[in-house]
N, C-alpha and C. Protein backbone atom coordinates (compact mmCIF):
# COMPACT_ATOMS: atom_id res chain seq x y z
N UNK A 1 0.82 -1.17 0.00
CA UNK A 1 0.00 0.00 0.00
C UNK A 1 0.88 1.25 0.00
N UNK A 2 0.47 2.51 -0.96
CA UNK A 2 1.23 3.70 -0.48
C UNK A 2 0.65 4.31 -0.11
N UNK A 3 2.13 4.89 0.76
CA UNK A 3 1.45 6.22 1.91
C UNK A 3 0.91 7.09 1.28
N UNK A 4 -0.32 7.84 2.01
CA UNK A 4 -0.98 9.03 1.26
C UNK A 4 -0.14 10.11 1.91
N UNK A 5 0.15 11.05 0.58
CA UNK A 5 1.33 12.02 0.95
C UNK A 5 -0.21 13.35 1.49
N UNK A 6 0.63 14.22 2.09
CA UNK A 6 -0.70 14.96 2.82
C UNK A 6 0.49 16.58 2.08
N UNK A 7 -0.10 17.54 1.23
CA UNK A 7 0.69 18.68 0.94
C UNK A 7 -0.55 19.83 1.42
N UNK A 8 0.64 20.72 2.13
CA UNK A 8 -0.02 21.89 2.37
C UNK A 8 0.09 23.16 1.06
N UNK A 9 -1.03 24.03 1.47
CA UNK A 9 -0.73 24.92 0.71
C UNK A 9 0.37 25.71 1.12
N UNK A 10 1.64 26.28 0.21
CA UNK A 10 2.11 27.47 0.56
C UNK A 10 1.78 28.54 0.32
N UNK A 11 1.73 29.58 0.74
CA UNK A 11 1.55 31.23 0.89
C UNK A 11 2.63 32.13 1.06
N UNK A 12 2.95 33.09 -0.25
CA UNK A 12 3.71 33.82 0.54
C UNK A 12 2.74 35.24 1.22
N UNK A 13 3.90 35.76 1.97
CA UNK A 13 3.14 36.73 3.36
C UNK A 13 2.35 37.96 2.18
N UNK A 14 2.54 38.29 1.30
CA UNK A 14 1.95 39.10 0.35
C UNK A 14 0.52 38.67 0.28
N UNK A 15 0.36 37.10 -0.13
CA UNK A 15 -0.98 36.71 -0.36
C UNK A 15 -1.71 36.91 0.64
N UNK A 16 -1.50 36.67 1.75
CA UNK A 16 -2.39 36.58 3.29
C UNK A 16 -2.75 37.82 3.59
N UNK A 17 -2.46 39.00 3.05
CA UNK A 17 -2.95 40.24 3.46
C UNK A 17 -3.89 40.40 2.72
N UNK A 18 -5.04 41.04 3.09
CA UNK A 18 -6.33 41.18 2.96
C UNK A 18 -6.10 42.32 1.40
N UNK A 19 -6.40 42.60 0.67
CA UNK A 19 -6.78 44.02 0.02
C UNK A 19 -8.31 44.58 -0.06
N UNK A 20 -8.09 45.30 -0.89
CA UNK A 20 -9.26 46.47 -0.32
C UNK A 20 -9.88 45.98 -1.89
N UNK A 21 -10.98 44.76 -1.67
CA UNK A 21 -11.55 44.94 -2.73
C UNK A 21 -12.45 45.70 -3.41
N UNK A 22 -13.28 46.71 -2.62
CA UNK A 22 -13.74 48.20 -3.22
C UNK A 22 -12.83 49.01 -4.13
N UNK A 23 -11.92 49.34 -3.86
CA UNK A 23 -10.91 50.03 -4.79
C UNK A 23 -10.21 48.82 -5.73
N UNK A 24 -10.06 47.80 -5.67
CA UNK A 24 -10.11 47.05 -7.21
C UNK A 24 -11.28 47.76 -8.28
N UNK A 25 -12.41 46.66 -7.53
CA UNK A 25 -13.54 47.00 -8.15
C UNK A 25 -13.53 48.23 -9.29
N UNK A 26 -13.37 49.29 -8.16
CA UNK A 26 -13.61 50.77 -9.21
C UNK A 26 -12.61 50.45 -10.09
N UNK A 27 -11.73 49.92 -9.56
CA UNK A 27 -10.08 50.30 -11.06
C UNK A 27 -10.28 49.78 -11.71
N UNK A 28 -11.22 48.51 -11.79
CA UNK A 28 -11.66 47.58 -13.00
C UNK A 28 -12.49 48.46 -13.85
N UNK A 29 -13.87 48.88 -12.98
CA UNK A 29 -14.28 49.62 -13.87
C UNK A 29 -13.90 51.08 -14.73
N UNK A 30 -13.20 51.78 -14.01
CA UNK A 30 -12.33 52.74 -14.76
C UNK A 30 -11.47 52.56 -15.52
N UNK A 31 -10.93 51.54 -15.84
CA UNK A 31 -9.76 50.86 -16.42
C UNK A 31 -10.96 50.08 -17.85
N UNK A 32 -12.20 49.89 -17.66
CA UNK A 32 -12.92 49.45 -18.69
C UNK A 32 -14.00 50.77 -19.54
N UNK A 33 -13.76 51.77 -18.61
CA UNK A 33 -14.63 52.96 -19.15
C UNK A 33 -13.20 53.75 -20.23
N UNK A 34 -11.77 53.68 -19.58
CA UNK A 34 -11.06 54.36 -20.66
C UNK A 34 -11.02 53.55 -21.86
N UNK A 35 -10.90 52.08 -21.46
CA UNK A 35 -10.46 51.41 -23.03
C UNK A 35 -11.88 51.44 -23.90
N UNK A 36 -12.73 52.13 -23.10
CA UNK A 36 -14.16 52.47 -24.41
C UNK A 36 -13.78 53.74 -24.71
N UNK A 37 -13.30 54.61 -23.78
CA UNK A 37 -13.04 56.01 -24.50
C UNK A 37 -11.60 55.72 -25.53
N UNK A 38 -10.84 54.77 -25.34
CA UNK A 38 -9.98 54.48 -27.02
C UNK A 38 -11.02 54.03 -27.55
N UNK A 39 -11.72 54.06 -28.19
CA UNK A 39 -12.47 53.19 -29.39
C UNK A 39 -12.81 54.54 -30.13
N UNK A 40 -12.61 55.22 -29.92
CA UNK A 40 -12.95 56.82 -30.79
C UNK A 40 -11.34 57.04 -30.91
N UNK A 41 -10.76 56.62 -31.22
CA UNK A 41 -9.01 56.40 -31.25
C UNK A 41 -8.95 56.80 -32.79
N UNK A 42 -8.05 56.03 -32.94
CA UNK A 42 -7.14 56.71 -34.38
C UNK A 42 -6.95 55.35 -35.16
N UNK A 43 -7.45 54.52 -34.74
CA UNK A 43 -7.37 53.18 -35.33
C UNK A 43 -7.84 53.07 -36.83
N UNK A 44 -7.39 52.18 -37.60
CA UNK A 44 -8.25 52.09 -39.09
C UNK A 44 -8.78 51.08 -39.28
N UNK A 45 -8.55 50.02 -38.60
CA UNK A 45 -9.62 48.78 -38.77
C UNK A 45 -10.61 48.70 -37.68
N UNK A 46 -10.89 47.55 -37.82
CA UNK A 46 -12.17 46.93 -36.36
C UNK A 46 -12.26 46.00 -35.58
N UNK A 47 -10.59 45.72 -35.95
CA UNK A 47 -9.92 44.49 -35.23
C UNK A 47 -9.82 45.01 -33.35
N UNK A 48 -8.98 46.57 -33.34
CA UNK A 48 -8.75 47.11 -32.33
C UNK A 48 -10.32 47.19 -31.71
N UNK A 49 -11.11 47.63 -31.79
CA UNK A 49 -12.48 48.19 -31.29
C UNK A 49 -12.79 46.90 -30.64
N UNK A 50 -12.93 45.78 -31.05
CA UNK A 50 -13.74 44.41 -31.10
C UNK A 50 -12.15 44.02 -30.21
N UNK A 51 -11.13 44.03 -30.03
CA UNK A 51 -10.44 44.19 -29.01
C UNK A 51 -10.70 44.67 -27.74
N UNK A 52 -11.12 46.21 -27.85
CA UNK A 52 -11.31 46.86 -26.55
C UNK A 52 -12.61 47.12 -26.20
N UNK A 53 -13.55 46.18 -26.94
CA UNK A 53 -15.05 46.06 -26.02
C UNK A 53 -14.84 44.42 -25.36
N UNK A 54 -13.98 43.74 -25.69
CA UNK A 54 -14.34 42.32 -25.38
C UNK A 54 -13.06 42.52 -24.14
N UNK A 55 -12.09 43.35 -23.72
CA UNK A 55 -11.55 43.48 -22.59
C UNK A 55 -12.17 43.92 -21.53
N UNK A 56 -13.07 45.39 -21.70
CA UNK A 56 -13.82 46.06 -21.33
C UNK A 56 -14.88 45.16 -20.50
N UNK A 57 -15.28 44.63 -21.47
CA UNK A 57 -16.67 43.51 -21.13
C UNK A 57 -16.05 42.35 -19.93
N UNK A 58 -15.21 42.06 -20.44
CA UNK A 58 -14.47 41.02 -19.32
C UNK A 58 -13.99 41.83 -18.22
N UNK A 59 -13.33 42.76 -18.30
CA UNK A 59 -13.46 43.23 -16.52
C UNK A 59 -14.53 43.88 -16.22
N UNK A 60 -15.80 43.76 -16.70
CA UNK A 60 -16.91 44.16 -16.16
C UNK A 60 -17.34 43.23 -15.78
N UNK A 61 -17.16 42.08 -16.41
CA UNK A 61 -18.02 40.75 -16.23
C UNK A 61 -17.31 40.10 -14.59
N UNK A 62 -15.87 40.22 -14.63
CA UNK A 62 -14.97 40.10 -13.33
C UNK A 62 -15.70 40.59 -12.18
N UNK A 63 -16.54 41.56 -12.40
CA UNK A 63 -16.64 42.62 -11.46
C UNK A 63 -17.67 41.96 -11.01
N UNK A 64 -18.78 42.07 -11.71
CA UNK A 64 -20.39 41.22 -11.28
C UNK A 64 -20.32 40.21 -10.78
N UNK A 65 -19.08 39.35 -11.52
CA UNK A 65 -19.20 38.03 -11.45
C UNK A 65 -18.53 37.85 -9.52
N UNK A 66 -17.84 38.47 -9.55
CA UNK A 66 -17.31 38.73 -7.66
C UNK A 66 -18.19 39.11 -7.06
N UNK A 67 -19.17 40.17 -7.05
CA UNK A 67 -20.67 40.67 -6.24
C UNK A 67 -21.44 39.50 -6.52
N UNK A 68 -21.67 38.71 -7.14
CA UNK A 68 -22.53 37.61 -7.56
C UNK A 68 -22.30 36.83 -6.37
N UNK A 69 -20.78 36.45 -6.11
CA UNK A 69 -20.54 34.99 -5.71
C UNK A 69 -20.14 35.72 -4.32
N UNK A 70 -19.97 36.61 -3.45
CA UNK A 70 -20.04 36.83 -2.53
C UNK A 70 -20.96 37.19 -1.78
N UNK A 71 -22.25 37.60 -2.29
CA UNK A 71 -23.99 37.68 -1.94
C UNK A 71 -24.22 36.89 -2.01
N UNK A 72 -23.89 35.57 -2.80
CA UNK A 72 -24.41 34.23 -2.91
C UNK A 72 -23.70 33.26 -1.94
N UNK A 73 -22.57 33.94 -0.93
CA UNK A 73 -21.74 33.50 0.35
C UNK A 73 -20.80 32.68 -0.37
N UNK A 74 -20.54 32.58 -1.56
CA UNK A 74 -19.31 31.58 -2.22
C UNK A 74 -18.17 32.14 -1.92
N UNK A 75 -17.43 33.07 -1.90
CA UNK A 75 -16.69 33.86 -1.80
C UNK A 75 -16.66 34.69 -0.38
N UNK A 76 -15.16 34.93 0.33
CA UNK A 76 -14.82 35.21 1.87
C UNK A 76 -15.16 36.55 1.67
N UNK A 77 -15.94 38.00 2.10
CA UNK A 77 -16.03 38.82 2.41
C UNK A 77 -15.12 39.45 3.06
N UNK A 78 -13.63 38.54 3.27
CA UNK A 78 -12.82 39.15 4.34
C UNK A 78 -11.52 40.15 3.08
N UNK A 79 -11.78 39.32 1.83
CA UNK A 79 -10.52 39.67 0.74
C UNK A 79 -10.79 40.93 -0.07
């Protein structure tokens, strides 16, 4: 029979500190309201645009998708 090996998680001391997920939050969303204000840019195709709505959209979607799962108690309220 083999031994069942037992592994802990490691952490470094960076991870274990709490951050301030309110001020993410906003930077996500400000960080998704400028890359819509590039889309009136200087670009000549529609490759870039269809770039910076589908980034945009994904850290918006980040955003909900974290208020979702922490009202729904999936997620620690402490991070």
């Amino acid at each position: 029979m083999a031994a069942e090996e037992h592994h802990e998680e490691v952490y470094a001391p960076d991870q274990l500190k709490p951050g301030n997920r309110k001020r993410a939050q906003r930077g996500a969303i400000i960080s998704a309201v400028i890359l819509l204000l590039f889309f009136w840019g200087n670009q000549q195709g529609n490759t870039e645009k269809v770039w910076l709505v589908l980034i945009a959209l994904g850290l918006i979607g980040v955003v909900i998708g974290d208020v979702v799962l922490r009202r729904a108690g999936l997620r620690p309220n402490d991070q």
